[in-house]
Each structure stands twice: as C-alpha cells, then as structure tokens.
Protein backbone atom coordinates (compact mmCIF):
# COMPACT_ATOMS: atom_id res chain seq x y z
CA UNK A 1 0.00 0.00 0.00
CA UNK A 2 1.44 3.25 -0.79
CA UNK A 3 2.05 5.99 1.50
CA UNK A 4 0.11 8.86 1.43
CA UNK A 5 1.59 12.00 3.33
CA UNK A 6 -0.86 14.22 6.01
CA UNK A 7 -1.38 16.98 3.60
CA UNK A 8 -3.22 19.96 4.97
CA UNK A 9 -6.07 19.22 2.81
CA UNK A 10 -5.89 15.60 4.81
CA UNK A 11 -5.37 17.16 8.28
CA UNK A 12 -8.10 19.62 8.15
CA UNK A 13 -10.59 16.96 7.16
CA UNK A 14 -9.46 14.85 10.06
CA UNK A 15 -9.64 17.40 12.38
CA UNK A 16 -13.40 18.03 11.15
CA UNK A 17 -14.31 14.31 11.35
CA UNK A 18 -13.26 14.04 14.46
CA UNK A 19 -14.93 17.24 15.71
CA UNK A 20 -18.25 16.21 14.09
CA UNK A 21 -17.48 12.50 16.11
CA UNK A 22 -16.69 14.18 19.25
CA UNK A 23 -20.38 16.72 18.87
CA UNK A 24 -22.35 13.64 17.62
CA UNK A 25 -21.04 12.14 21.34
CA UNK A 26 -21.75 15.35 23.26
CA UNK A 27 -25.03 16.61 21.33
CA UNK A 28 -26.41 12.97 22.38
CA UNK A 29 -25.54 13.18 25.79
CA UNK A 30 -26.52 16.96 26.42
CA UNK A 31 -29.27 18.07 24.20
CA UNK A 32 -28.55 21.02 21.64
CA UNK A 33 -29.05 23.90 24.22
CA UNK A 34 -26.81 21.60 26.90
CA UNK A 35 -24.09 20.95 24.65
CA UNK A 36 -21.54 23.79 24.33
CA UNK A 37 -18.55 23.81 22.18
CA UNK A 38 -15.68 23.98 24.45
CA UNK A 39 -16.48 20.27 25.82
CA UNK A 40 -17.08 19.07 21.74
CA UNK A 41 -13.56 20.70 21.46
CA UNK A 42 -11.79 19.40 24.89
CA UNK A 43 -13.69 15.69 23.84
CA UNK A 44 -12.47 15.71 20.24
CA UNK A 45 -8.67 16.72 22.11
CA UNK A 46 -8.84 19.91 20.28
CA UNK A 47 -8.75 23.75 21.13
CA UNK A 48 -12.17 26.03 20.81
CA UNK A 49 -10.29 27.56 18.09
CA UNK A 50 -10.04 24.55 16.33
CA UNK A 51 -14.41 24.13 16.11
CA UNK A 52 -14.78 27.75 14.83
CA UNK A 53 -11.88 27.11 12.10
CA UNK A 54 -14.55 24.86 10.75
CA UNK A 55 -18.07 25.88 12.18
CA UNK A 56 -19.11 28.96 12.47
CA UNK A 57 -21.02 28.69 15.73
CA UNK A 58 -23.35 25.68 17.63
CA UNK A 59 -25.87 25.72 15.01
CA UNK A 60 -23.65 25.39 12.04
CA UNK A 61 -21.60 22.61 13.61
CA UNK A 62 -24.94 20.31 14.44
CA UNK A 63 -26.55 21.24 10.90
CA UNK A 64 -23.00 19.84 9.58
CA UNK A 65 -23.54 16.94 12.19
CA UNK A 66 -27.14 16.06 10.90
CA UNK A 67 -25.86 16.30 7.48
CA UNK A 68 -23.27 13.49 7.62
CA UNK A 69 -25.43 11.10 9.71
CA UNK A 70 -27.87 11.77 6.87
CA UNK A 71 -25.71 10.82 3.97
CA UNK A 72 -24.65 8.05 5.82
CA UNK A 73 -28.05 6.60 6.26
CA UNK A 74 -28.26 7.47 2.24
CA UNK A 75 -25.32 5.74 1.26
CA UNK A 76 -27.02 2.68 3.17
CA UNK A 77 -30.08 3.12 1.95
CA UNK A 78 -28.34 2.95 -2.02
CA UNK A 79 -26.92 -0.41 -1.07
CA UNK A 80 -29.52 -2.23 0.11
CA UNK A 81 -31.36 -1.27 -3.41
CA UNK A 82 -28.40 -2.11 -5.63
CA UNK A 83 -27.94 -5.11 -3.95
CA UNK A 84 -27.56 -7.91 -6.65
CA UNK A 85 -28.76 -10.63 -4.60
CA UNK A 86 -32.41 -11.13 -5.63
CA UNK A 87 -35.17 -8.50 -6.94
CA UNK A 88 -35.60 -5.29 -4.65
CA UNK A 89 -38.66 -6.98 -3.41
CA UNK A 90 -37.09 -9.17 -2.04
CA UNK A 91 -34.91 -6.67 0.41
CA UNK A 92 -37.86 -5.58 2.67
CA UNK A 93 -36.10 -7.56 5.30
CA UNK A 94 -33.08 -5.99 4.96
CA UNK A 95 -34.84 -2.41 4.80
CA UNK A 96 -36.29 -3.65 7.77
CA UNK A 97 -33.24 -4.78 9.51
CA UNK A 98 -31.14 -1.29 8.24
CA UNK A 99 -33.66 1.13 10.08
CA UNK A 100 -34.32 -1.05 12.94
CA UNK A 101 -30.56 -0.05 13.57
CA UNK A 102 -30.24 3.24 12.77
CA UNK A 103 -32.96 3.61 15.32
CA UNK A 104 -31.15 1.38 17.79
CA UNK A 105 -27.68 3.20 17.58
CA UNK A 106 -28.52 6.79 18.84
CA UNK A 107 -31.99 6.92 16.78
CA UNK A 108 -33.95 7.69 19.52
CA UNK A 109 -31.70 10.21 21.30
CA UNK A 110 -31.33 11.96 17.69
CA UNK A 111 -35.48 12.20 17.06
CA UNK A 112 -35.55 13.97 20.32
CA UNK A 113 -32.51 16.11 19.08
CA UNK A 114 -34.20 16.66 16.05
CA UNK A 115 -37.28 17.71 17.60
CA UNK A 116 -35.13 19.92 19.93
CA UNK A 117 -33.26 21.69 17.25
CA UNK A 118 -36.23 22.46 15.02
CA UNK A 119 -38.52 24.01 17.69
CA UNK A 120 -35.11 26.53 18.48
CA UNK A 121 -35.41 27.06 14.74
CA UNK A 122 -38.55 28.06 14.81
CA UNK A 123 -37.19 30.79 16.78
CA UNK A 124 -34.89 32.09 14.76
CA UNK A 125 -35.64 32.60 11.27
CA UNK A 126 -31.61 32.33 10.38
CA UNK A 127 -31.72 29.00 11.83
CA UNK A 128 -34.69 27.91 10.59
CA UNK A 129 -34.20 28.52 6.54
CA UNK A 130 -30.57 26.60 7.02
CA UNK A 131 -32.70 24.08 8.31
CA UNK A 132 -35.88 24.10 5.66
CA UNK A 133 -33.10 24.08 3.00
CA UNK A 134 -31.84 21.00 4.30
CA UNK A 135 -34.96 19.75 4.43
CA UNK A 136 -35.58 20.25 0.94
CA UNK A 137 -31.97 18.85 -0.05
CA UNK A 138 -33.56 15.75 1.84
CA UNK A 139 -36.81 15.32 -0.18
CA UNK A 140 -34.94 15.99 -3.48
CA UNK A 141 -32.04 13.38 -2.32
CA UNK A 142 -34.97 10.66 -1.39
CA UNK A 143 -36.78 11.70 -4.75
CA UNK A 144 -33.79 11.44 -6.78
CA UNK A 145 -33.13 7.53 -5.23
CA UNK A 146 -36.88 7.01 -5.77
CA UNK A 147 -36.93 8.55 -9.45
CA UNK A 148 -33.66 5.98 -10.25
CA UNK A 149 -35.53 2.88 -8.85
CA UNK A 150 -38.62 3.72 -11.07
CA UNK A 151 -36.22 4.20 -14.28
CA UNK A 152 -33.91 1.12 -13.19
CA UNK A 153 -36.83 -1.33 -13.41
CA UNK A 154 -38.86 0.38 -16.18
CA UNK A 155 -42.02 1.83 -14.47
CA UNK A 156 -44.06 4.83 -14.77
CA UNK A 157 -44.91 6.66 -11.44
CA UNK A 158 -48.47 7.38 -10.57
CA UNK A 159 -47.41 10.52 -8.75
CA UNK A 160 -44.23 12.81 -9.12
CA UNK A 161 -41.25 11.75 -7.13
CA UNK A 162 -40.60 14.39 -5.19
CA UNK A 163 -44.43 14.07 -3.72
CA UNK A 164 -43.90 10.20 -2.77
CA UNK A 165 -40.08 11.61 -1.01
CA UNK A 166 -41.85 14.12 1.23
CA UNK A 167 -44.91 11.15 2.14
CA UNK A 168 -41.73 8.99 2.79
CA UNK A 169 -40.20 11.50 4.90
CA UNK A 170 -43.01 12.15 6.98
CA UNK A 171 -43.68 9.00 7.11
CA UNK A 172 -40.29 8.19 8.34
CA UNK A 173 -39.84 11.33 11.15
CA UNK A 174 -43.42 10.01 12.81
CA UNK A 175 -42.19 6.67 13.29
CA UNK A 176 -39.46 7.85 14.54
CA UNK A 177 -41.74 9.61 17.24
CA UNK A 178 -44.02 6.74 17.75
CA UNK A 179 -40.78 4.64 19.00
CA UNK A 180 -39.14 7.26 21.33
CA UNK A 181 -42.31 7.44 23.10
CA UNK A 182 -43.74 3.91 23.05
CA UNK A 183 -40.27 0.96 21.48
CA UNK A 184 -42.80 -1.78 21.55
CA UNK A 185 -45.14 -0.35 18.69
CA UNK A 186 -41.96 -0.17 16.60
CA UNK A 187 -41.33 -4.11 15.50
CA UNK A 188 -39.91 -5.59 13.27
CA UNK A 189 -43.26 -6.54 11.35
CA UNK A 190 -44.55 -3.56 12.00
CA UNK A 191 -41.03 -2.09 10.24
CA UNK A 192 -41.53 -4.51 7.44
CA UNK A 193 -44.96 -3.23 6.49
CA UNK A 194 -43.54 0.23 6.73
CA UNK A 195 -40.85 -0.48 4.39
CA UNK A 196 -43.74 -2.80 2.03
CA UNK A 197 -46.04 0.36 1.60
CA UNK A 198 -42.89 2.94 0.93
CA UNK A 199 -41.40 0.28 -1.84
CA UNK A 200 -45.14 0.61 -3.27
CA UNK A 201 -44.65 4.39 -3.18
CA UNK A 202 -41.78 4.02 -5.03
CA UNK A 203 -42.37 1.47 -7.80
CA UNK A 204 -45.99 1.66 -8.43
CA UNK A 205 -47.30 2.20 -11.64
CA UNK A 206 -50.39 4.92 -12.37
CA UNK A 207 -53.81 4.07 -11.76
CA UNK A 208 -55.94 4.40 -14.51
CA UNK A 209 -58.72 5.54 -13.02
CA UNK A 210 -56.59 8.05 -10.98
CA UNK A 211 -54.95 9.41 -14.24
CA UNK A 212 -58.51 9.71 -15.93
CA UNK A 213 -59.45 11.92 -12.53
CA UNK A 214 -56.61 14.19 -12.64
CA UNK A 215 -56.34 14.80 -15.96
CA UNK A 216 -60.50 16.69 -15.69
CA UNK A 217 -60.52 20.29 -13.95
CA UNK A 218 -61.99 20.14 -10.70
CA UNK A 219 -65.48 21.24 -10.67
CA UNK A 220 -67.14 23.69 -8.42
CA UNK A 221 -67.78 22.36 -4.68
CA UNK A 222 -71.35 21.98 -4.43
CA UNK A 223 -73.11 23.97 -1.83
CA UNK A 224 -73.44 23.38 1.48
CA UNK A 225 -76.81 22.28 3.26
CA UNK A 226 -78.00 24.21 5.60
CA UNK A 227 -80.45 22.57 8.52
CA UNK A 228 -83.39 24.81 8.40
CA UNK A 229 -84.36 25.50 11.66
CA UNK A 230 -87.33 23.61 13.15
CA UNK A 231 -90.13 25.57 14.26
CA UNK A 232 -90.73 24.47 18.57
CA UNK A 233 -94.52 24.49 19.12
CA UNK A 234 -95.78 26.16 22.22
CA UNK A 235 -97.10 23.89 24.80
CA UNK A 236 -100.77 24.54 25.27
C-alpha cells in the first residue's frame, strides 16, 4: 500500500471528522441547548479555536452533524437497493433490519434532538431557513433515489417523485416519534410493512382511473346544506 503523506487538505478533514465525532457524542448526551462547544472541542482533544476554524457557531456545527449522519443513512439506503442478490422486493427484510438499527444506535436520542433543534429554529428565522433548506436537499435526495428505482426497473410513477419523497419522509420522522415514546409499537413486522407500503410508493405504476381523474378540472364544490331551523310548538 502506498504511503500517502498528512497533507493539509488531509489534516483539516481529520480534524473536522473528528470534531463532528466528538459533537455527535456530546449533542447525544446533552441536548442542543446543553451541549456547548468547548467540551465538543476538549472531547475531540482539540482547542475552541479549532471548532470555529470549521463551524461557524453551535448551530452550524450540528446542521453539519445532521448532514453526515444523513448521507450516511443514504449511502445505506443505495446499497440495500443495488444489492444484486435477488429483486428489490425481495430486500424488505433488509430495509427492515437497516432502520431497525439506525434507530437502535442513537436513533432515539437523535429524534428527540431533532425535535429539539427544530422548535429553536422556529425561533430564529436564520436558523430555521438553514434548516428548511436541508430539508428540501432531503426530499430531493430521497426523490432522486426514488426517481432511479422507477427508471432502473422500467415503471411509470403514478405521482411525481418528489411528492412520494416528502410522504416517505413524513412517514419516516413520525415513526421515529411513535418509537421514542412507546419501542414496543416499533417491531420488526410492524417495520416490514412500513418499508412494504414505501417500496409501493416508489415502484408503483399509475392508476388508470386516478390518471382519468386528474387529468378533468376540478369542478365547483357543491353547496353546502344548511339545517333549516325547526319551528318548537308552544305547549298549550
């Protein structure tokens, strides 16, 4: 194997990894507002100066810290549909299995994180359009590996692949939810249905009646019914 020397390219790329490591340890263990940057620093055995050379503040360095535990889960996500062994179909299992673990390896502290981060963000409108952007990146990430599926086994969508991303999405966050506050109603059959309906999402084909319905202008609403009031009769 050849050398390759620590060039500063190299070294400042470590010293980010291991910063985002180091945050990804504390963040879990503290919350966003309990974190702060000088333990992420003293736990990644660098100086605070060393976390601003790369992040601008808190909020950039756990945006940065979402991002890379996203594409990792992406990267995932591509293998276990490229897999040659056997159709997709055949990989619900596996799906299964993949986000049974993500959940299991810091899912559950992240959700709350998540949930954390984005009410702060709702605060602060800087904060918060970082965070919508990423957001969208998401979607059109998911649509993009949804859109390739569909063209890799020669099907026509019955909806737009963006709109079955953000249902997946959704989908995905309130699950998410449902198993930090209850584990139990998170199994592994329930997971497989889960990942049954979203490979339906991805790889059905259109409806015909659903086409014909869509492709007519929606009509006026008709109007509503009002109860006309009942007349009481006096007692006599």
């Amino acid at each position: 194997m050849a050398f390759e020397p620590l060039t500063p390219e190299r070294r400042r790329q470590q010293t980010r990894d291991y910063l985002l490591k180091a945050a990804e340890q504390v963040f879990a263990e503290r919350g966003f507002h309990g974190a702060s940057l000088d333990e992420v620093a003293a736990v990644a055995g660098f100086t605070k100066g060393a976390v601003y050379s790369n992040f601008k503040n808190k909020e950039d360095l756990f945006l940065a810290l979402l991002e890379s535990r996203y594409e990792h889960d992406m990267e995932a996500v591509r293998a276990t549909l490229e897999s040659p062994e056997g159709p997709p179909e055949a990989h619900l299992g596996d799906f299964a299995s993949l986000l049974r673990e993500q959940f299991e390896t810091g899912g559950d502290a992240w959700v709350t994180l998540d949930l954390e981060f984005s009410l702060y963000a709702k605060r602060n409108p800087d904060v918060l359009e970082k965070l919508a952007a990423f957001r969208r990146a998401d979607i059109e990430s998911i649509g993009a590996i949804i859109e390739a599926e569909r063209k890799r086994q020669d099907i026509e969508g019955s909806e737009p692949a963006e709109h079955a991303a953000r249902v997946v999405v959704a989908l995905m966050r309130g699950i998410g939810i449902m198993r930090m506050i209850d584990p139990a109603t998170v199994n592994e059959a329930f997971l497989e249905d889960v990942m049954g309906f979203i490979y339906r999402a991805m790889t059905s084909g259109p409806d015909d009646r659903t086409t014909e319905a869509a492709s007519k202008p929606p009509g006026p609403l008709p109007p509503a019914k009002r109860k006309t009031p009942q007349r009481r009769r006096n007692p006599r």
